[in-house]
Protein backbone atom coordinates (compact mmCIF):
# COMPACT_ATOMS: atom_id res chain seq x y z
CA UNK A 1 32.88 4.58 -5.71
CA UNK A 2 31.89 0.80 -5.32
CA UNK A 3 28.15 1.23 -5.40
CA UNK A 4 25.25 3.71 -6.21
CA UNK A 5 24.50 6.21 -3.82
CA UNK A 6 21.74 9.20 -3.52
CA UNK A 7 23.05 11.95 -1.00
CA UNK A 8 19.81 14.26 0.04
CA UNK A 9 20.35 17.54 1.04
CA UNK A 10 17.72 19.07 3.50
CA UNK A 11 17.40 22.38 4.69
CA UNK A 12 14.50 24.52 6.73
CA UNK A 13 13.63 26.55 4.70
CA UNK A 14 13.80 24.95 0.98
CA UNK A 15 12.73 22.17 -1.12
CA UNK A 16 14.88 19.01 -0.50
CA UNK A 17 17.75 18.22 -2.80
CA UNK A 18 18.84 14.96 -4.16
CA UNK A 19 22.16 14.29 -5.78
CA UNK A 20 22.00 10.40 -7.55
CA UNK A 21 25.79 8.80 -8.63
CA UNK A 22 25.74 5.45 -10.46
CA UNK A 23 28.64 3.43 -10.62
CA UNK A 24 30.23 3.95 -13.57
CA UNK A 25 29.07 7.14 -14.79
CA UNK A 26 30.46 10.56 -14.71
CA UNK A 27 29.17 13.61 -12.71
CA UNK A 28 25.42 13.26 -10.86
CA UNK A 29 22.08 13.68 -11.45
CA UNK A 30 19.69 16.38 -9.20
CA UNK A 31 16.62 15.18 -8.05
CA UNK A 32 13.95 18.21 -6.95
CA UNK A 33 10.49 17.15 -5.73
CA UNK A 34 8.55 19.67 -3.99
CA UNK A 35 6.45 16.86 -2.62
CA UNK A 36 8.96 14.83 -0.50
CA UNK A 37 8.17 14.86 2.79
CA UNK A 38 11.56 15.30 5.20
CA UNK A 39 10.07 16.16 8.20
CA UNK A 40 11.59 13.08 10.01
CA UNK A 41 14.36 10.28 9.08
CA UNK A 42 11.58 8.12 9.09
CA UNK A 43 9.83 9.89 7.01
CA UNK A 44 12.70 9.48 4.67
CA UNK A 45 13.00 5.98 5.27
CA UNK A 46 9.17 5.41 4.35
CA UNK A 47 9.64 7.43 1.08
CA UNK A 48 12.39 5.33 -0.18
CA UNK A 49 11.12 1.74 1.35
CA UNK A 50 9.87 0.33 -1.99
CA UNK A 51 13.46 0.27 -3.54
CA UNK A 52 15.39 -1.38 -0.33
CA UNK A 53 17.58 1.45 -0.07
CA UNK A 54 19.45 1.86 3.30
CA UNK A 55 19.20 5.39 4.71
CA UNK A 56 21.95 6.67 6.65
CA UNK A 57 21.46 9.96 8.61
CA UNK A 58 24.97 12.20 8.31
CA UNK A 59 25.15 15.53 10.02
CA UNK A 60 27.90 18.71 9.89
């Protein structure tokens, strides 16, 4: 891993799920907040806008 990263894990019928890695440091931290709104990517994109963050949309 060459730089931080923050995967986020959405699902229909749950509270989102973020996973944080930092360069450098072993294992991950979860991240639950019932209040996140994930309705839309832009909706992600406006929640994380303050921190210049790029958000990247990957679906399975």
């Amino acid at each position: 891993m060459t730089e931080d990263v923050i995967y986020l894990y959405t699902y229909e019928s749950a509270v989102p799920v973020a996973i944080s890695f930092t360069v450098g440091e072993d294992g991950g931290v979860f991240i639950l907040y019932e209040g996140f709104n994930v309705d839309t990517e832009q909706d992600i994109k406006d929640f994380f806008e303050e921190f210049s963050v790029e958000v990247e949309t990957i679906t399975k």
